[in-house]
Protein backbone atom coordinates (compact mmCIF):
# COMPACT_ATOMS: atom_id res chain seq x y z
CA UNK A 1 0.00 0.00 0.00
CA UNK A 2 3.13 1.99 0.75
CA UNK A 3 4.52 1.63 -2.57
CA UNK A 4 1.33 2.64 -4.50
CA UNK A 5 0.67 5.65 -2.73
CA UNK A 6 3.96 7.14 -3.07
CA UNK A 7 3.16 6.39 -6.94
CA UNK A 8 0.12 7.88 -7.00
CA UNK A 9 1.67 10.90 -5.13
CA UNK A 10 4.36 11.45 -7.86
CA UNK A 11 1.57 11.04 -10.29
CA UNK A 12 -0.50 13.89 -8.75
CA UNK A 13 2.62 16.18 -9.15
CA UNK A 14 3.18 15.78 -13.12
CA UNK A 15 2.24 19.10 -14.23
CA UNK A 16 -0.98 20.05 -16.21
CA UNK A 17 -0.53 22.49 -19.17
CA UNK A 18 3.15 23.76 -19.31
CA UNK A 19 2.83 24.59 -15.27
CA UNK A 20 6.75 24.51 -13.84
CA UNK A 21 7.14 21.41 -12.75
CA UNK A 22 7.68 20.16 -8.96
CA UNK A 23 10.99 18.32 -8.28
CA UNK A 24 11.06 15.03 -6.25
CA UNK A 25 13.80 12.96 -4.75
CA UNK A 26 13.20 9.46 -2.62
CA UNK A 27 15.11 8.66 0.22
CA UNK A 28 14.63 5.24 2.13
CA UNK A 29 15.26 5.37 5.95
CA UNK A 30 15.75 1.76 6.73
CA UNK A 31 18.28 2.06 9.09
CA UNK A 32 20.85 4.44 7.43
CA UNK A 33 18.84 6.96 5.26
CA UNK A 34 20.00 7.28 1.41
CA UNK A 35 19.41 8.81 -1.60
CA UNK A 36 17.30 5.64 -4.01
CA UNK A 37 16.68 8.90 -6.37
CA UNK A 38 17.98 11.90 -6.82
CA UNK A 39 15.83 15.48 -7.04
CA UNK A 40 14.58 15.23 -10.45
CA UNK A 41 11.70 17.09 -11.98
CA UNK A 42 8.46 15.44 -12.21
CA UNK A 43 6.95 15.04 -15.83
CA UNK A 44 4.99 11.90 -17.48
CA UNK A 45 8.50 11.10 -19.14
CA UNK A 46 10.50 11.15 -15.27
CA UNK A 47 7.54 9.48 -13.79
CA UNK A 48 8.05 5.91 -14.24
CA UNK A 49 11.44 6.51 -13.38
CA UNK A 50 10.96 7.54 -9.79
CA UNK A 51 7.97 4.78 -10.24
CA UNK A 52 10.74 2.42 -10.59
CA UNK A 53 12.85 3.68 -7.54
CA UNK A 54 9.95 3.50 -5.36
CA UNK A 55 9.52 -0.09 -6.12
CA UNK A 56 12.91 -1.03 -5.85
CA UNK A 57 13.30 0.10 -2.06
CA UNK A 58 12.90 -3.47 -0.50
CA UNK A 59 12.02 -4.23 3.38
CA UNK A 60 15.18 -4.79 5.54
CA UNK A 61 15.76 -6.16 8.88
CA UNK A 62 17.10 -2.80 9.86
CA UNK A 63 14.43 -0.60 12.59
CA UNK A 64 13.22 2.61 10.75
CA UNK A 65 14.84 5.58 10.96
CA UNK A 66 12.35 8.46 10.33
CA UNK A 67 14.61 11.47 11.47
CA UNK A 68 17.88 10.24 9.75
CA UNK A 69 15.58 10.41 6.55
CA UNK A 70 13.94 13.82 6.76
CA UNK A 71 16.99 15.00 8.05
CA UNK A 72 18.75 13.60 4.77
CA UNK A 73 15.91 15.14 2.63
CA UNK A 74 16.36 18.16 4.04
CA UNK A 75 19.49 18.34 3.08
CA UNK A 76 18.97 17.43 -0.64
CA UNK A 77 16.92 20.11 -0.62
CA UNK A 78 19.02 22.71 0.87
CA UNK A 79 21.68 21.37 -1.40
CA UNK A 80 19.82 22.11 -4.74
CA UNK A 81 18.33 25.13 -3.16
CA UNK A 82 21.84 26.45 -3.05
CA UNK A 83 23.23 25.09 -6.29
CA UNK A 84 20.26 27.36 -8.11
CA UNK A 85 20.88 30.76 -9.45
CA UNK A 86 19.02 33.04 -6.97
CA UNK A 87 16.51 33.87 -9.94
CA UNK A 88 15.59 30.01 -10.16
CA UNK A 89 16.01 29.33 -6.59
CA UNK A 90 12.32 27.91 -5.32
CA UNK A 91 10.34 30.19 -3.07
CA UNK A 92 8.87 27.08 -1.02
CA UNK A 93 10.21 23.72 -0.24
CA UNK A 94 8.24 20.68 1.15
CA UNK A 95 9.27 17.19 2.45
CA UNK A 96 6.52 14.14 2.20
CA UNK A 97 7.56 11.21 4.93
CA UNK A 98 5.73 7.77 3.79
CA UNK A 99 6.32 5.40 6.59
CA UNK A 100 4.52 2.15 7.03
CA UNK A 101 4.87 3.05 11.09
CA UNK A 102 6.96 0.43 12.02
């Protein structure tokens, strides 16, 4: 269930009519948080990409760890948020944790 509604959220974010794009970038926090994508602009070509990485993060024997992975999002955001030109540089960020709570 997990897996499908992280697809259906990068789904909702392909843009409608030439709209700027939203950027996504998925981070697994089984035991050590990582990047499984990295921030990539969501379209209907990009889509089954991340589609792809979101299946590919498998269950591990490892105990979740929520904070490692915001705190690693958060920094892939601040990251690109720096690397932009300040005329491209977003004027809001947000960070989605999907967690099956255990």
């Amino acid at each position: 269930a997990m897996k499908l509604a992280s697809k259906a959220l990068v789904d909702a974010l392909v843009p409608l009519g030439g709209s700027t794009p939203d950027a996504v970038a998925i981070v697994q926090f089984r035991g050590i948080a990582s990047t499984v994508h990295d921030l990539t602009p969501v379209s209907a070509a990009s889509a089954p990409q991340l589609h792809d990485a979101i299946d590919g993060i498998a269950p591990s024997g490892n105990p979740t760890a929520i904070g490692s992975g915001a705190l690693h999002a958060q920094f892939l955001l601040a990251q690109a948020y720096d690397a932009a030109p300040a005329a491209q540089a977003p004027d809001a960020q947000g960070l989605i944790v999907v967690s099956r709570g255990k």
